[in-house]
C-alpha atoms as a PDB file:
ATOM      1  CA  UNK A   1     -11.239   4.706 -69.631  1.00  0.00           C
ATOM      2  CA  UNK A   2      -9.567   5.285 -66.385  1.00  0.00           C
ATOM      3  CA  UNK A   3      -9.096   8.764 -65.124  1.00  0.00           C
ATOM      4  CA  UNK A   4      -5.653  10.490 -64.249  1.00  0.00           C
ATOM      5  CA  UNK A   5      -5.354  13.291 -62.279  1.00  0.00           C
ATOM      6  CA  UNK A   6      -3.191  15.816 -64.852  1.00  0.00           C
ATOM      7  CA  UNK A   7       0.433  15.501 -63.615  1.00  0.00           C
ATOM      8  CA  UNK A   8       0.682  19.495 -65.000  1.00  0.00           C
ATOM      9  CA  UNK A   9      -0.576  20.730 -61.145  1.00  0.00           C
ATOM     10  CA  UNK A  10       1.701  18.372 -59.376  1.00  0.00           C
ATOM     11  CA  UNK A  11       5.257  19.377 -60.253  1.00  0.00           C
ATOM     12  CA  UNK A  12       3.616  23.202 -59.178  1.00  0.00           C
ATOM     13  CA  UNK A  13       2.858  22.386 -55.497  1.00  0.00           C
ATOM     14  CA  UNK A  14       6.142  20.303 -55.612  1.00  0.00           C
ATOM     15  CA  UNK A  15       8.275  23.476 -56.679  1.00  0.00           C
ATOM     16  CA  UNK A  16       5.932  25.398 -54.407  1.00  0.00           C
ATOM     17  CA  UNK A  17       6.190  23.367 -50.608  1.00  0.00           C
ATOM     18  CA  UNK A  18      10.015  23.498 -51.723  1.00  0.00           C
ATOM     19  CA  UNK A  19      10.335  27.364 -51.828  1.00  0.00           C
ATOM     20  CA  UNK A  20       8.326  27.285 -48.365  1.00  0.00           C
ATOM     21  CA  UNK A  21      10.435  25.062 -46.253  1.00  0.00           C
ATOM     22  CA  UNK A  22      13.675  26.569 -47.957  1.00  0.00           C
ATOM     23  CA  UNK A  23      12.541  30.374 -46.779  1.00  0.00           C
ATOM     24  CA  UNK A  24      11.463  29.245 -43.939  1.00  0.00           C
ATOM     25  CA  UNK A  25      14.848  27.785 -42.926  1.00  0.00           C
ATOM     26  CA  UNK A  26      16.927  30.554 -43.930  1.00  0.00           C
ATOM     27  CA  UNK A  27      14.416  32.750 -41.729  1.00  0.00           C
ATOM     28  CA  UNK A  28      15.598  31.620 -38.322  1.00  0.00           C
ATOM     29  CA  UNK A  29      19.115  30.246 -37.195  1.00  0.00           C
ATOM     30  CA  UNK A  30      20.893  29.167 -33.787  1.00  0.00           C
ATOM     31  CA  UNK A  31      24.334  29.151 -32.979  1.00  0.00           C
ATOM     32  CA  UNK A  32      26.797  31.132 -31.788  1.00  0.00           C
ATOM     33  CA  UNK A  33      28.095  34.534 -31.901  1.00  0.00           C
ATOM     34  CA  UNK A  34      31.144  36.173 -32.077  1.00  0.00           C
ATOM     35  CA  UNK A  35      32.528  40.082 -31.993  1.00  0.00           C
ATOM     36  CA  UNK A  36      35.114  41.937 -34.700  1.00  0.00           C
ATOM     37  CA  UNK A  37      35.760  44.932 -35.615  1.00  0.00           C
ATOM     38  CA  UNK A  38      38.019  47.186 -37.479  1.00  0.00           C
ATOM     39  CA  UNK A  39      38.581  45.232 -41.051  1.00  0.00           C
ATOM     40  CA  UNK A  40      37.867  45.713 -44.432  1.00  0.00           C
ATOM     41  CA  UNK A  41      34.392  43.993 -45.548  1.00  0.00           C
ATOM     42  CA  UNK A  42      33.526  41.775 -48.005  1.00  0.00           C
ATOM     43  CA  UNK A  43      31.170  44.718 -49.410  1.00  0.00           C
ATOM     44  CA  UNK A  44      34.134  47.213 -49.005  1.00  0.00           C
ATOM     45  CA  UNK A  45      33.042  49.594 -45.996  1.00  0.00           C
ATOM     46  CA  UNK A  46      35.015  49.271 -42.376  1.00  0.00           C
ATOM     47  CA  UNK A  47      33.503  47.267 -39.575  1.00  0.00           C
ATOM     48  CA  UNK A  48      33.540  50.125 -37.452  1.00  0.00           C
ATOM     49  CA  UNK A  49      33.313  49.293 -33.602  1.00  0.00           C
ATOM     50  CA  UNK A  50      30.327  51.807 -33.401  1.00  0.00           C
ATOM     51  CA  UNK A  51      27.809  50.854 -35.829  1.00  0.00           C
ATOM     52  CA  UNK A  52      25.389  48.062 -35.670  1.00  0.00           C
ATOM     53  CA  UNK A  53      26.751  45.567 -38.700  1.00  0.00           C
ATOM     54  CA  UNK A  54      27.403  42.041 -39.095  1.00  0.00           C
ATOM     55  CA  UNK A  55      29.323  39.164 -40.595  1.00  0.00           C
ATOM     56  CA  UNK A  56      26.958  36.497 -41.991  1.00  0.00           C
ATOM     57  CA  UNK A  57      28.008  33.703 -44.050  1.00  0.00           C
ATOM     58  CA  UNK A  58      25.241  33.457 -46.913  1.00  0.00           C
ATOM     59  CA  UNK A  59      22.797  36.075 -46.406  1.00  0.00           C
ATOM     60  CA  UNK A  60      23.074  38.861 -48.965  1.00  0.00           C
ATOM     61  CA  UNK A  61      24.182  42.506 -48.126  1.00  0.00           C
ATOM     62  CA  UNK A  62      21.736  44.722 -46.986  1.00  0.00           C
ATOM     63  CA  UNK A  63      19.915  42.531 -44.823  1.00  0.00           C
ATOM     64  CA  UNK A  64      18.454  43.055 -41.624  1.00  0.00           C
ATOM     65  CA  UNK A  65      18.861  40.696 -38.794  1.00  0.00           C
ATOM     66  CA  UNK A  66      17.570  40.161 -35.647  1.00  0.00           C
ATOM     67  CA  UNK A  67      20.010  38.742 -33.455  1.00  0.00           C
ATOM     68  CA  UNK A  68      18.908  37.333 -29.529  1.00  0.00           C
ATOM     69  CA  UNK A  69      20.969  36.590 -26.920  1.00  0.00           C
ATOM     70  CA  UNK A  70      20.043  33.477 -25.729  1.00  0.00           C
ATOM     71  CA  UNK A  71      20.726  33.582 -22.054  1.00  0.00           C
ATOM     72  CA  UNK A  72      19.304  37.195 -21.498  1.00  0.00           C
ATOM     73  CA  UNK A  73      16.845  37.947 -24.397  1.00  0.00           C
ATOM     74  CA  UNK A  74      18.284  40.881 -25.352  1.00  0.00           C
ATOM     75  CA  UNK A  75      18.199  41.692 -28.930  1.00  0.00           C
ATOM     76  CA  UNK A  76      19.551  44.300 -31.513  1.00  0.00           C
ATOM     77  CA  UNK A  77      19.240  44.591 -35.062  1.00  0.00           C
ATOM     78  CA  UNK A  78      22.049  44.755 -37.173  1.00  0.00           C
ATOM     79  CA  UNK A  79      22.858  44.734 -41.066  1.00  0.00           C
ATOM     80  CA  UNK A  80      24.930  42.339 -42.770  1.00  0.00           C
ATOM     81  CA  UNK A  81      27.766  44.172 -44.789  1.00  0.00           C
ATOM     82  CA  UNK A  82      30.282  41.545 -44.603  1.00  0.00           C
ATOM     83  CA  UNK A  83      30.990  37.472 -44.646  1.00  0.00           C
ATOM     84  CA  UNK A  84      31.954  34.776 -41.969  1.00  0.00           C
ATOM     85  CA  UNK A  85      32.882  34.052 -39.429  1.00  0.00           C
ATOM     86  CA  UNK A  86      34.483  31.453 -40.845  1.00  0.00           C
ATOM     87  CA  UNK A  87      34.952  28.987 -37.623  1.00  0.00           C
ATOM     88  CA  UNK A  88      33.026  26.011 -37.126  1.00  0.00           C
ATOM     89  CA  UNK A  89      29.993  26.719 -35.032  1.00  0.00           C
ATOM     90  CA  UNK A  90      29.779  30.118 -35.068  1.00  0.00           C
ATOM     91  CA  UNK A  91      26.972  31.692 -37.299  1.00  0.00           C
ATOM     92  CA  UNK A  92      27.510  35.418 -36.900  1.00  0.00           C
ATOM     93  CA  UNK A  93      30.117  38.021 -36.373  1.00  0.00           C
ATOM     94  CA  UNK A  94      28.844  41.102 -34.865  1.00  0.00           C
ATOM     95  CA  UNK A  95      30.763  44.494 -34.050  1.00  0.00           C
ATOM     96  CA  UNK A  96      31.206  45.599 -30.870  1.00  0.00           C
ATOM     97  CA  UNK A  97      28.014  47.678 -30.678  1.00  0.00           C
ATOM     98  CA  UNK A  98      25.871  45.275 -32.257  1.00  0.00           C
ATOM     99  CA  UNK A  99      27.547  42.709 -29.045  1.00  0.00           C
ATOM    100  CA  UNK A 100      27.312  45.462 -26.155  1.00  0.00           C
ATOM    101  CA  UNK A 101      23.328  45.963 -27.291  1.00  0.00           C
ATOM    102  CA  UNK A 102      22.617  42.182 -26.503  1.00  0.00           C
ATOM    103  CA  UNK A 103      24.907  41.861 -23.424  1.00  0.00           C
ATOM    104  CA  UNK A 104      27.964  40.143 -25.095  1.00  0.00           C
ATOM    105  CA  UNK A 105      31.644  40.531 -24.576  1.00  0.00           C
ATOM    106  CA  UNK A 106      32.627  37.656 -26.417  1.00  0.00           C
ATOM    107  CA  UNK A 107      31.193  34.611 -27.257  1.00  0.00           C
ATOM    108  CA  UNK A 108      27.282  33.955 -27.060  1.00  0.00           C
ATOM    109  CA  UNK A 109      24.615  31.391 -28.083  1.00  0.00           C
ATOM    110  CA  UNK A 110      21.916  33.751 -29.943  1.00  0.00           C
ATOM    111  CA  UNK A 111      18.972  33.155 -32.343  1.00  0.00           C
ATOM    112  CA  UNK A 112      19.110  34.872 -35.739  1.00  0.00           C
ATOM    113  CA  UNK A 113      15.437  36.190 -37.452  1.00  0.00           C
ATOM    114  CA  UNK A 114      15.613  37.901 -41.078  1.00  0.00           C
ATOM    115  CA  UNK A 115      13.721  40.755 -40.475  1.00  0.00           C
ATOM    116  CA  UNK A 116      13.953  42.206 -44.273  1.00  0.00           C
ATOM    117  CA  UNK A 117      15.922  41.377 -46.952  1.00  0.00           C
ATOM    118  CA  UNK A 118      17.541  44.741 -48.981  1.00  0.00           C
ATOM    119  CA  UNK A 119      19.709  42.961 -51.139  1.00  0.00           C
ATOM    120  CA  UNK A 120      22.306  45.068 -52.620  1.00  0.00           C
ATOM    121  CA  UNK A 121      23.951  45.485 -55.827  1.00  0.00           C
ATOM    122  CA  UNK A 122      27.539  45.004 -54.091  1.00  0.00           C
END
């Protein structure tokens, strides 16, 4: 009789290298940044100019972000309340005091890092 390894462990580590690479990716992103202000979000409160929210398009409400400025390594953290922006290339729309924090007046290339995820009932 031959042996078989039991095929019951291997759709496990299958499932379980999948959930790893997928968090991992949705961890860190690169792209570009953008600055708004002033409209109703998704999640129903104002993007006030003042506050330190952001437009992301997947990540659920609540969450904390650390965004970096590419060119001068500044970096704030903001929460996401809202979703966009909704133009090719650009992966985050910040309000103006979430921008001024990082050095940015317009558009920037910056790298995003979940710092905690408080998803919200909204």
């Amino acid at each position: 009789m031959q042996y078989r390894p039991a095929r019951l462990f291997s759709l496990p580590l299958v499932i379980l290298s999948v959930l790893c690479l997928t968090l991992q990716g949705a961890r860190a992103e690169s792209g570009i940044a953008s600055v708004y202000s002033g409209e109703k979000t998704a999640n129903g409160e104002y993007a006030h100019a003042g506050r330190l929210t952001a437009a992301h398009k997947s990540l659920p409400f609540g969450t904390m972000v650390q965004v970096t400025n590419r060119s001068n390594g500044r970096s704030v953290i903001v929460r996401i309340n809202d979703r966009g922006p909704f133009i090719r290339g650009r992966i985050i729309d910040l309000t103006p005091a979430g921008a001024r924090a990082i050095g940015v007046d317009g558009l920037a290339k910056v790298d995003l890092r979940v710092v905690s995820r408080e998803a919200r009932a909204d």
